[in-house]
Protein backbone atom coordinates (compact mmCIF):
# COMPACT_ATOMS: atom_id res chain seq x y z
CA UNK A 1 -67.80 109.49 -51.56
CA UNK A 2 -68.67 112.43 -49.53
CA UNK A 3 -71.57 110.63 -47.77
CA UNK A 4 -69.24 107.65 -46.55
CA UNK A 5 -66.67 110.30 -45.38
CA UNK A 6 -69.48 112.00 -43.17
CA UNK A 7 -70.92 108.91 -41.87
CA UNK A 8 -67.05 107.91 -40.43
CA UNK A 9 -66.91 111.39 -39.10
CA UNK A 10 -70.05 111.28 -37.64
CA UNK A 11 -69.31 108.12 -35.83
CA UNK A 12 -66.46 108.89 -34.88
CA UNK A 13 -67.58 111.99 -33.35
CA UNK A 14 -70.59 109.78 -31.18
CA UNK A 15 -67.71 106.93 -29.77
CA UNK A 16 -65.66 110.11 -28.66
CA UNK A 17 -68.55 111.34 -26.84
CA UNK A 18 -69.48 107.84 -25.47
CA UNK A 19 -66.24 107.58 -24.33
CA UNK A 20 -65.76 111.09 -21.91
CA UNK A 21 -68.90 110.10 -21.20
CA UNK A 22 -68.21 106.65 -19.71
CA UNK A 23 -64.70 107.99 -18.59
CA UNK A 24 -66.52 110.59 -15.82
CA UNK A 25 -69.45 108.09 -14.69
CA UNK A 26 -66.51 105.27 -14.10
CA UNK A 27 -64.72 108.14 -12.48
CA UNK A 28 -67.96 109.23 -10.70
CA UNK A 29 -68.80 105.75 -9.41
CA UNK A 30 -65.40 103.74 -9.12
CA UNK A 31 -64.71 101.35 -6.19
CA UNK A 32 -62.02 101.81 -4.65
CA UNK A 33 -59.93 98.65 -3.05
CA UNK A 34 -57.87 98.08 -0.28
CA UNK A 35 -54.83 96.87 -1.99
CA UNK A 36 -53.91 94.87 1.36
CA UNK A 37 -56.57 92.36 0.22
CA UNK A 38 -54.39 91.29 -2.59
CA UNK A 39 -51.30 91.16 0.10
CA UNK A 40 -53.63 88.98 2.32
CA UNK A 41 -54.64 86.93 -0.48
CA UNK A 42 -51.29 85.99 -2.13
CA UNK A 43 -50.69 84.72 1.46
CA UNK A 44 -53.16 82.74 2.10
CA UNK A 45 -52.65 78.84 0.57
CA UNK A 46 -55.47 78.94 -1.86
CA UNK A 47 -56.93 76.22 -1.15
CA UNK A 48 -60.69 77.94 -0.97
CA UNK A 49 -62.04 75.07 1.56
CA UNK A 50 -64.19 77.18 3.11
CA UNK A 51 -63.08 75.62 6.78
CA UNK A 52 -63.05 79.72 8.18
CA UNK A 53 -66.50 80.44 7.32
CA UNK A 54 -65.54 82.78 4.14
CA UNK A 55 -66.55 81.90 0.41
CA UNK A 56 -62.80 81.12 -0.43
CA UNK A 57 -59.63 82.73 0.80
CA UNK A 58 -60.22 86.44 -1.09
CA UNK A 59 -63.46 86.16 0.93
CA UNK A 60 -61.79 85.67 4.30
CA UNK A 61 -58.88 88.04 3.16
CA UNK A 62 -61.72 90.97 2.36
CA UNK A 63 -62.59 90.23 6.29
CA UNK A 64 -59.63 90.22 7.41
CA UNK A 65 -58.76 93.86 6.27
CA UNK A 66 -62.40 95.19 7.04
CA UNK A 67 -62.10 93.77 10.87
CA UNK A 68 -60.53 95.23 13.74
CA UNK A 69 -59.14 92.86 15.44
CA UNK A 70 -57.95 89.12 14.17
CA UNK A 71 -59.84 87.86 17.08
CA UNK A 72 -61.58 84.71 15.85
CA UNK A 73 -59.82 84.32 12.64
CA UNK A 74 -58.50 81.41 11.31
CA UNK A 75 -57.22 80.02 8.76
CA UNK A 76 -57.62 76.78 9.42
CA UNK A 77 -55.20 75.39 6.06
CA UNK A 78 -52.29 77.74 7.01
CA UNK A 79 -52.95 78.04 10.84
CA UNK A 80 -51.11 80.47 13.37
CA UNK A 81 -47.89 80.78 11.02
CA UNK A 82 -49.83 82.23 8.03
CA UNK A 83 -52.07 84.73 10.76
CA UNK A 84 -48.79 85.54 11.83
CA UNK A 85 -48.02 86.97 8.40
CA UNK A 86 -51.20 88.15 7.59
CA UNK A 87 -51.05 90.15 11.01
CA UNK A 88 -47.70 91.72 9.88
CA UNK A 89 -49.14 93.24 7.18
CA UNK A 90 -52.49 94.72 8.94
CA UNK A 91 -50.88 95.61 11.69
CA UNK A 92 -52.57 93.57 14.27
CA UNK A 93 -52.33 91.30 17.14
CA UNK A 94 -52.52 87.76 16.53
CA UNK A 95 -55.05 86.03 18.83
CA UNK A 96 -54.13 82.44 19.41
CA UNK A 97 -57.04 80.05 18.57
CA UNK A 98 -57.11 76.82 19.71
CA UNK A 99 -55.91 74.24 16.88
CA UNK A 100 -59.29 72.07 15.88
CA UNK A 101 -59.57 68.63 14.42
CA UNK A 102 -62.47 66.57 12.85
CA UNK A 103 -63.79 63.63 15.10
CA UNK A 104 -65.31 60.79 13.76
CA UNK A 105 -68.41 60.28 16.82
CA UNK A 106 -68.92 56.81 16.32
CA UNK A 107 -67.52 53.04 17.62
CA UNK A 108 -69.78 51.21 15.20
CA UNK A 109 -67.38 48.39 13.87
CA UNK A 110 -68.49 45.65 12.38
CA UNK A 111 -67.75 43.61 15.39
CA UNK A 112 -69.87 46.10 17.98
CA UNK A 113 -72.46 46.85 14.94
CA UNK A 114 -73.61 43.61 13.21
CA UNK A 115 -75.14 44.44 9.64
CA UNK A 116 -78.52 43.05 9.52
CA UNK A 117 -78.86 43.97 5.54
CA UNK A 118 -77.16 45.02 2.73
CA UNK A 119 -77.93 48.33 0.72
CA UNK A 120 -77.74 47.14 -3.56
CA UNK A 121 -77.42 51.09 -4.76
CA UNK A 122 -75.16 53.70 -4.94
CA UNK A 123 -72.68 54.08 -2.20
CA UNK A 124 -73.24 57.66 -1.48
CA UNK A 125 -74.26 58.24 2.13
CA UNK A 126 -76.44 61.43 1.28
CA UNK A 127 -78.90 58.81 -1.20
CA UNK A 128 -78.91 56.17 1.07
CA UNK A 129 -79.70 58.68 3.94
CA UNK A 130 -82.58 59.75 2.10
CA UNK A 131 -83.98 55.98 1.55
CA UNK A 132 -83.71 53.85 4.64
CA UNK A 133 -81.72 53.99 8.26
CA UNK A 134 -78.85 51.96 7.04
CA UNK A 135 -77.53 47.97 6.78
CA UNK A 136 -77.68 47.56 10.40
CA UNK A 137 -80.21 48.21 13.17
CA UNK A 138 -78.72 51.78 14.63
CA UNK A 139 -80.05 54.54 12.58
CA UNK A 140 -77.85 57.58 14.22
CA UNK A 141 -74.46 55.66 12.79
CA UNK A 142 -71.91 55.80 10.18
CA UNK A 143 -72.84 54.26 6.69
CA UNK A 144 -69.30 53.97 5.69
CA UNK A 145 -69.71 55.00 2.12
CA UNK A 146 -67.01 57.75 2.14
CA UNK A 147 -68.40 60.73 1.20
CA UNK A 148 -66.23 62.47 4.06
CA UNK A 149 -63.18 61.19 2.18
CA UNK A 150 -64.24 62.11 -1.18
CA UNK A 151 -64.95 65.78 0.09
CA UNK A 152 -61.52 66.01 2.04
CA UNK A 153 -58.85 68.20 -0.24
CA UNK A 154 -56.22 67.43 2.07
CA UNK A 155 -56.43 63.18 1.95
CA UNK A 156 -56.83 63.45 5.43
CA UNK A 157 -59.61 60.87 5.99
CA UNK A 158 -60.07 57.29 4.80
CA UNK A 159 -62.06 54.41 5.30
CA UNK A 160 -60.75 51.62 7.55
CA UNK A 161 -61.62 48.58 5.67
CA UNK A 162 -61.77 46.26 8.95
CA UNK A 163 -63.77 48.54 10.82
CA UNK A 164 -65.87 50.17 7.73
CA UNK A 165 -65.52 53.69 10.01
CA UNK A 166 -63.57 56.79 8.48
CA UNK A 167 -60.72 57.23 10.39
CA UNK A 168 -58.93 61.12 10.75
CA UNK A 169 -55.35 61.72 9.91
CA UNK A 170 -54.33 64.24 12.86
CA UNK A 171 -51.03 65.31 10.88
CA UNK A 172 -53.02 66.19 7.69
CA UNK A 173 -55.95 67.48 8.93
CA UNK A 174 -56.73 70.98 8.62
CA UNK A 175 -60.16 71.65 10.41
CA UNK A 176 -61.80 73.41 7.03
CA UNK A 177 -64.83 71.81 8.11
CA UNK A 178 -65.96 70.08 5.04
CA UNK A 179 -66.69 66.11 5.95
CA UNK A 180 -68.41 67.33 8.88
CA UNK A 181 -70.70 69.07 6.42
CA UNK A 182 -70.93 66.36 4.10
CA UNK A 183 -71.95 63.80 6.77
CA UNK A 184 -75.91 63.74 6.29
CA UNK A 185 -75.91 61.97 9.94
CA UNK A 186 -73.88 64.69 11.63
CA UNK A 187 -71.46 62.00 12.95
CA UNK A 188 -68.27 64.42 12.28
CA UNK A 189 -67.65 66.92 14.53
CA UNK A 190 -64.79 69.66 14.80
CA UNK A 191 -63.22 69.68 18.41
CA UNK A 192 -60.99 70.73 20.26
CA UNK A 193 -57.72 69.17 19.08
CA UNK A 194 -56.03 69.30 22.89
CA UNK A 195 -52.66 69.51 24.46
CA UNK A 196 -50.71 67.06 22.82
CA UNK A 197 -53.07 65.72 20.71
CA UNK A 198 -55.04 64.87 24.13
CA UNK A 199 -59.11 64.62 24.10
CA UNK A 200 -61.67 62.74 25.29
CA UNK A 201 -65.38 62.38 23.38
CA UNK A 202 -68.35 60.27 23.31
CA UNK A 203 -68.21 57.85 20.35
CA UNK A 204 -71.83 57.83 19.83
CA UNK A 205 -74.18 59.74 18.58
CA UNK A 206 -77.37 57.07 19.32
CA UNK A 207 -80.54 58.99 20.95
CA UNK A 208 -82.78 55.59 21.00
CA UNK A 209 -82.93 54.65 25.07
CA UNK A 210 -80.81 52.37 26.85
CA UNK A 211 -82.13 48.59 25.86
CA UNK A 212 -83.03 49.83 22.19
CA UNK A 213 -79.21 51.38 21.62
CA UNK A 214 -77.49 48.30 23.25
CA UNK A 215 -79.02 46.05 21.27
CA UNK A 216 -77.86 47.75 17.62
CA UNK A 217 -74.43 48.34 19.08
CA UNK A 218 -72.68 46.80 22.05
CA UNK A 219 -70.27 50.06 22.35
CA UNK A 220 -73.13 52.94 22.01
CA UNK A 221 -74.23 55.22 24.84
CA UNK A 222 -77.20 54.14 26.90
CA UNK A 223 -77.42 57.31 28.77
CA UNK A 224 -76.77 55.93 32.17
CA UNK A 225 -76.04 59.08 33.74
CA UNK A 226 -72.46 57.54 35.52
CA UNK A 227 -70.29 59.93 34.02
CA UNK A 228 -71.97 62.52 34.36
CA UNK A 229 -71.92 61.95 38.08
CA UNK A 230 -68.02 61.56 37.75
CA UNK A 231 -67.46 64.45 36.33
CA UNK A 232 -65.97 67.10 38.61
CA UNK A 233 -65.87 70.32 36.27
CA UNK A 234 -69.49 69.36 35.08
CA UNK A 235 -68.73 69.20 31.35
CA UNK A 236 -70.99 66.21 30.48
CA UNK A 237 -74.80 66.49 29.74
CA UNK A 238 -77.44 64.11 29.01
CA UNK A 239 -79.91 65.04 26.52
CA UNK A 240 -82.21 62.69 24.23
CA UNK A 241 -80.20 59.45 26.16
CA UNK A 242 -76.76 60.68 24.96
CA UNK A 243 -74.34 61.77 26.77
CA UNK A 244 -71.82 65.08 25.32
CA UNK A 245 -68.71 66.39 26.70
CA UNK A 246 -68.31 69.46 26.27
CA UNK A 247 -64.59 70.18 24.78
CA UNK A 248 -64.38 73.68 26.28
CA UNK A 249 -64.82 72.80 29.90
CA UNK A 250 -63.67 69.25 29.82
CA UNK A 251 -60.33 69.12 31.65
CA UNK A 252 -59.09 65.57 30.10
CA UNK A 253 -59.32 64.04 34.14
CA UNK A 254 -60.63 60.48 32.09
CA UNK A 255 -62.48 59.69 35.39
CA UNK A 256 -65.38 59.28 32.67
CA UNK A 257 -63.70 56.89 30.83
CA UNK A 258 -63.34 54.16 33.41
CA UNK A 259 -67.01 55.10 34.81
CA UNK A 260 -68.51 54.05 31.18
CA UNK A 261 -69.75 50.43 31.23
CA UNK A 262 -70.09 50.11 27.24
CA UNK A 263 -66.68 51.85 26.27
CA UNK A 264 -68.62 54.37 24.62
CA UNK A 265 -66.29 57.08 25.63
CA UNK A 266 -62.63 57.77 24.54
CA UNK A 267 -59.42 58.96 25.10
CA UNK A 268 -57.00 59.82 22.32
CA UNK A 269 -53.23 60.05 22.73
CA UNK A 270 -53.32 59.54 26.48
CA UNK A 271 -49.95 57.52 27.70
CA UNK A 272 -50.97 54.26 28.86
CA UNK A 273 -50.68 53.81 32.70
CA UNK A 274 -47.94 52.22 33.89
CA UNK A 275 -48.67 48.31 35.42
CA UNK A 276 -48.74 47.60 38.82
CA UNK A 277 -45.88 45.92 40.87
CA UNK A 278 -47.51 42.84 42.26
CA UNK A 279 -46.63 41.90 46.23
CA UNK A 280 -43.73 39.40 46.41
CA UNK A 281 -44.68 36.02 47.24
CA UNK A 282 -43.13 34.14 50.09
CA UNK A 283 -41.98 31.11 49.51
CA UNK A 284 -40.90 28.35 52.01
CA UNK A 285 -37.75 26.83 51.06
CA UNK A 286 -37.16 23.10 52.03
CA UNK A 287 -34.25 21.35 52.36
CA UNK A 288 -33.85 17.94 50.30
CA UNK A 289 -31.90 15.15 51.52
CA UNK A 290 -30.35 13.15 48.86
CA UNK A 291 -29.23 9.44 49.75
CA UNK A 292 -26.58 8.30 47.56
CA UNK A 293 -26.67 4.54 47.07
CA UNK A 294 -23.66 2.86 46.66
CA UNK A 295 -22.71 -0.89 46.93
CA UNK A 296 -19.66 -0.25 48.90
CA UNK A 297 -20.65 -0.12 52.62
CA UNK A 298 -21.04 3.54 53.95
CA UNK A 299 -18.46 4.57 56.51
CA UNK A 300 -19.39 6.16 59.75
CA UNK A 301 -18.70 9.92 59.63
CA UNK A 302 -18.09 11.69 62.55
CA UNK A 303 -20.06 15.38 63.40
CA UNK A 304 -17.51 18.04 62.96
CA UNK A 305 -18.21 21.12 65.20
CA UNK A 306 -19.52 23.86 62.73
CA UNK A 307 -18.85 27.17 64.07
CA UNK A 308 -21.70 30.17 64.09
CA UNK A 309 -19.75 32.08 60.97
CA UNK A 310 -20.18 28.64 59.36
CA UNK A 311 -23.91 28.07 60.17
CA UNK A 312 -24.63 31.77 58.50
CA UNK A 313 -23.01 30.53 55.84
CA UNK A 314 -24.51 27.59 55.01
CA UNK A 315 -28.17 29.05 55.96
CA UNK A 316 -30.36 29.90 52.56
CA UNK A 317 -29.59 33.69 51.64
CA UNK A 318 -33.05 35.39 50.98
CA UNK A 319 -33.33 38.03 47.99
CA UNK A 320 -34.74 40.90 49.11
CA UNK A 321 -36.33 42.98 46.48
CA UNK A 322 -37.51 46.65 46.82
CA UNK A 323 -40.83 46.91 45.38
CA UNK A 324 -41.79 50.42 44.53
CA UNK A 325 -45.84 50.10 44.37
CA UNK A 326 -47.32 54.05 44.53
CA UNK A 327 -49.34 52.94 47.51
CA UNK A 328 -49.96 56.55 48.48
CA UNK A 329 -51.41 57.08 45.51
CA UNK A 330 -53.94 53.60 45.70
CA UNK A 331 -54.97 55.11 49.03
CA UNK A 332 -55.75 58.56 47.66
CA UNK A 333 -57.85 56.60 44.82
CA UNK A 334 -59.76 54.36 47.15
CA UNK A 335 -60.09 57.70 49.15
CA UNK A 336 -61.72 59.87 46.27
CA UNK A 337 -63.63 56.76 45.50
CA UNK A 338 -65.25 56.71 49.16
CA UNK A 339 -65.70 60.35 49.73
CA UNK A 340 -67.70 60.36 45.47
CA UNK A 341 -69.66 57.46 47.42
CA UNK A 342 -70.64 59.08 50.58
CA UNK A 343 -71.66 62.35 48.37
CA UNK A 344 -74.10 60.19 46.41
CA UNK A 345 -75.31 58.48 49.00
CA UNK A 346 -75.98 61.81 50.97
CA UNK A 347 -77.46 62.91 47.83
CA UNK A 348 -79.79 59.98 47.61
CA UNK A 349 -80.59 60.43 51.24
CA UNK A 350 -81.88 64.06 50.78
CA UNK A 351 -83.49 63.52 48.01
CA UNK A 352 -85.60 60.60 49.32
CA UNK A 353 -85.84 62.61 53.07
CA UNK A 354 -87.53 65.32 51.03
CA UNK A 355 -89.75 62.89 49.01
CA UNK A 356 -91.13 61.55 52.13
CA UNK A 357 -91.70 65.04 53.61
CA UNK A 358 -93.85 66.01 50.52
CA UNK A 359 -96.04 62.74 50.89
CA UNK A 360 -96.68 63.24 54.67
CA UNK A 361 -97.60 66.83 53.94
CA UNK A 362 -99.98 65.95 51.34
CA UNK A 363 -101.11 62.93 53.52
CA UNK A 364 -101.97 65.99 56.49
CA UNK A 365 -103.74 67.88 53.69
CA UNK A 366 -106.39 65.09 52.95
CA UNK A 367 -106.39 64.12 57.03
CA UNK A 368 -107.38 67.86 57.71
CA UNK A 369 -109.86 67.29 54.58
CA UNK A 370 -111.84 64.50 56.11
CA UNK A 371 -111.83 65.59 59.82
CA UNK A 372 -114.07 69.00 58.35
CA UNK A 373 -115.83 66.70 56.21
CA UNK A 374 -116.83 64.24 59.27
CA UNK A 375 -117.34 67.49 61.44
CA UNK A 376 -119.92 68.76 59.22
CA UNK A 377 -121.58 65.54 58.84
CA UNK A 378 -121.61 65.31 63.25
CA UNK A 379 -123.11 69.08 62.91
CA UNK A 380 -126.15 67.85 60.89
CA UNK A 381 -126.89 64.62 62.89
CA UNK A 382 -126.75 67.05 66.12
CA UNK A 383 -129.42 69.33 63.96
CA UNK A 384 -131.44 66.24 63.13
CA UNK A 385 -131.47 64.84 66.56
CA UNK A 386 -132.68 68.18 68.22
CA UNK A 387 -135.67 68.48 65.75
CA UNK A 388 -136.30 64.79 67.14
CA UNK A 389 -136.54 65.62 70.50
CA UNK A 390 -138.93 69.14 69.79
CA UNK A 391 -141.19 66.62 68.03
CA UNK A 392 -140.82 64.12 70.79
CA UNK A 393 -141.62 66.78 73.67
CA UNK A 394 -144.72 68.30 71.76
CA UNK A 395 -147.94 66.33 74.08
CA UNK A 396 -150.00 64.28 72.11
CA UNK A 397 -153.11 66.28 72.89
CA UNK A 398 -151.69 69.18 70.87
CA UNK A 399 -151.15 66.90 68.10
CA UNK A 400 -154.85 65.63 68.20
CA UNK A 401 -156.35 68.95 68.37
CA UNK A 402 -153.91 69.71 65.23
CA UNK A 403 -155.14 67.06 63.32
CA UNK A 404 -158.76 67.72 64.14
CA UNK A 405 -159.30 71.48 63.07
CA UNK A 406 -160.89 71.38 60.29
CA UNK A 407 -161.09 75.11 58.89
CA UNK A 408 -165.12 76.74 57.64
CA UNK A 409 -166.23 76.10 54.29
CA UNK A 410 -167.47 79.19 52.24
CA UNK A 411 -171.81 79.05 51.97
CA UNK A 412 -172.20 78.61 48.44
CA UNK A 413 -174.77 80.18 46.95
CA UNK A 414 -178.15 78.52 45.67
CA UNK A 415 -178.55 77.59 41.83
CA UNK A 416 -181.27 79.55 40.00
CA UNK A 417 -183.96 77.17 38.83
CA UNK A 418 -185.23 76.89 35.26
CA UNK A 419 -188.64 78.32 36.00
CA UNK A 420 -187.15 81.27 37.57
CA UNK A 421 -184.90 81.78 34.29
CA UNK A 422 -187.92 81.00 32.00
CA UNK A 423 -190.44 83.74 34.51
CA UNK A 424 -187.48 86.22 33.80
CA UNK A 425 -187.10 85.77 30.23
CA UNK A 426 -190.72 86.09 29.57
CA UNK A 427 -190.60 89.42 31.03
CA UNK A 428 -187.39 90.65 29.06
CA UNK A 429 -189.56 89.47 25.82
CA UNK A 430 -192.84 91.73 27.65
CA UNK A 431 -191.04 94.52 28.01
């Protein structure tokens, strides 16, 4: 009994210490919070899409309260009202960000894109990315399988069965960002959403070259260059044969849009222009005479005098219609039109002018070249020619005297005979 009493008292005694003990280090080491990041939170909408860059919305509240300014940040679910709010309670100034919207980036309809196969396997576009280009012979375009729609949270994108392209619903999307994300052929694209819903894009995302592009899609970009010519801010850039407007210096002028022989470039919520009044049409108005035949004998009828009140009268009365046609405005067209001509044909000009200058200079180079060449050449025939003429002046005596010396041979000396060298070996052997 007494040993079960001490063991309780002795454990008791250990979780007390274990406890003080844990007490100061969680005192020691505690993290303190802002408590405004639960204020942000709660007024945030939840909806943890990740469209402002933060993992969820107590992510993106945390950097809210750590910034300094709210200078791009955005909840894209909530928008302006909700920063509004969330500004309140931080105390800062809310800095207005332009309102985005997804953009589908491609006019591949089954009309303007033929299918050429058909893909037997799961109709996810991220599988069928990673097998083969696709059922028809553009490789840059929309499958159509609708994995943007089964990302969105928001039901903001769908499939348009006639088409087979996902189509955006402006009043429901939110700009989180996540079908552009889930598009494995980058064909979504968050832009600018414009004044009144206003914007103009290239629907193509096609880098092939011009003949290769046309052929998989009668609507894709061939990378002409025309708009880019057009434009007068100079927000359009050709790279890779595709053409890109760029949202943030694009000033919605649409002078693109006309320029574009394919239709590969469009304009969203624009009004549509207004028709134009056609010229009136003159038309000559003949009198018919109508003879009445009767079976009673016609009766002579005098000419009455008609007086001139009478005569207006009777005379046809011409409608005259005011026809309001903006002329002024057709003139200032046609006027812009000439003066964009005459700038690219001066441009043309110059740049030919100083293609021909370069060729002339390098045609003087290789002139200059060959006159040195030719003068060295003269220099060594001149050489050549003098020798000739010392040789030719030398009198032939001299040269037959030349030829004639005939230098002194060296005396050679006699050969020993063999008696001597037998006489003198006999006397080595005497001696």
């Amino acid at each position: 009994m007494n040993l079960i009493i001490s063991s309780i008292i002795v454990l008791g005694i250990i979780g007390l210490a274990a406890a003080i003990i844990l007490y100061f280090v969680a005192q020691k080491f505690k993290v303190e919070e802002d408590t405004r990041i639960d204020e942000v939170t709660e007024l945030l909408p939840g909806a943890n899409c990740g469209g402002c860059g933060y993992p969820g919305c107590r992510g993106f509240a945390e950097a809210c309260v750590k910034a300094d300014t709210l200078e791009n940040m955005l909840c894209p679910v909530g928008g302006l009202p909700t920063m509004c709010k969330v500004s309140e309670v931080l105390g800062h100034a809310v800095c207005q960000a332009t309102p985005k919207i997804a953009v589908v980036r491609c006019n591949g309809t089954c009309q303007n894109r033929p299918r050429t196969n058909k893909f037997d396997g799961a109709h996810n576009c991220k599988i069928a990315a990673q097998l083969y280009a696709g059922e028809t012979n553009c490789s840059y375009g929309c499958f159509g399988f609708g994995d943007c729609v089964a990302v969105c949270q928001f039901d903001a994108i769908k499939i348009n069965p006639e088409t087979g392209i996902p189509e955006v619903d402006e009043e429901k999307c939110t700009a989180c960002g996540a079908c552009a994300k889930a598009c494995p052929k980058k064909v979504i694209e968050l832009r600018n959403k414009g004044v009144k819903g206003r914007r103009v894009f290239v629907s193509c995302v096609n880098k092939d070259k011009g003949g290769v592009a046309r052929k998989a899609c009668s609507a894709a970009c061939i990378g002409c260059g025309k708009c880019q010519k057009v434009c007068p801010f100079g927000a359009i850039k050709i790279e890779n044969n595709l053409a890109y407007i760029d949202f943030e210096l694009c000033r919605s002028c649409r002078k693109c849009v006309n320029e574009c022989p394919t239709g590969a470039i469009h304009d969203v919520n624009f009004p549509t222009p207004a028709p134009v009044a056609t010229k009136p049409v003159a038309v000559k108005t003949e009198t018919l005479k109508v003879v009445t035949e009767t079976t009673e004998p016609q009766k002579e009828i005098k000419p009455q005098p008609v007086t001139q009140t009478e005569e207006k009268e009777q005379q046809p009365k011409v409608e005259t219609q005011n026809f309001t046609t903006p002329i002024k405005e057709v003139i200032e067209e046609i006027k812009e039109e000439v003066v964009e001509i005459i700038e690219d044909i001066k441009e043309e000009v110059e740049e030919v002018v100083e293609e021909i200058k370069e060729e002339i200079e390098e045609i003087k180079e290789e002139i200059k070249e060959e006159v040195e060449e030719i003068k060295e050449k003269i220099e060594n025939h001149t050489e050549d020619n003098k020798k000739i003429d010392d040789f030719n002046n030398i009198p032939v005596s001299e040269l037959i005297d030349e030829s004639l010396r005939i230098t002194p041979r060296e005396k050679k000396e006699p050969k020993q005979t063999k008696k001597a060298n037998t006489n003198d070996n006999m006397q080595s052997l005497n001696f």
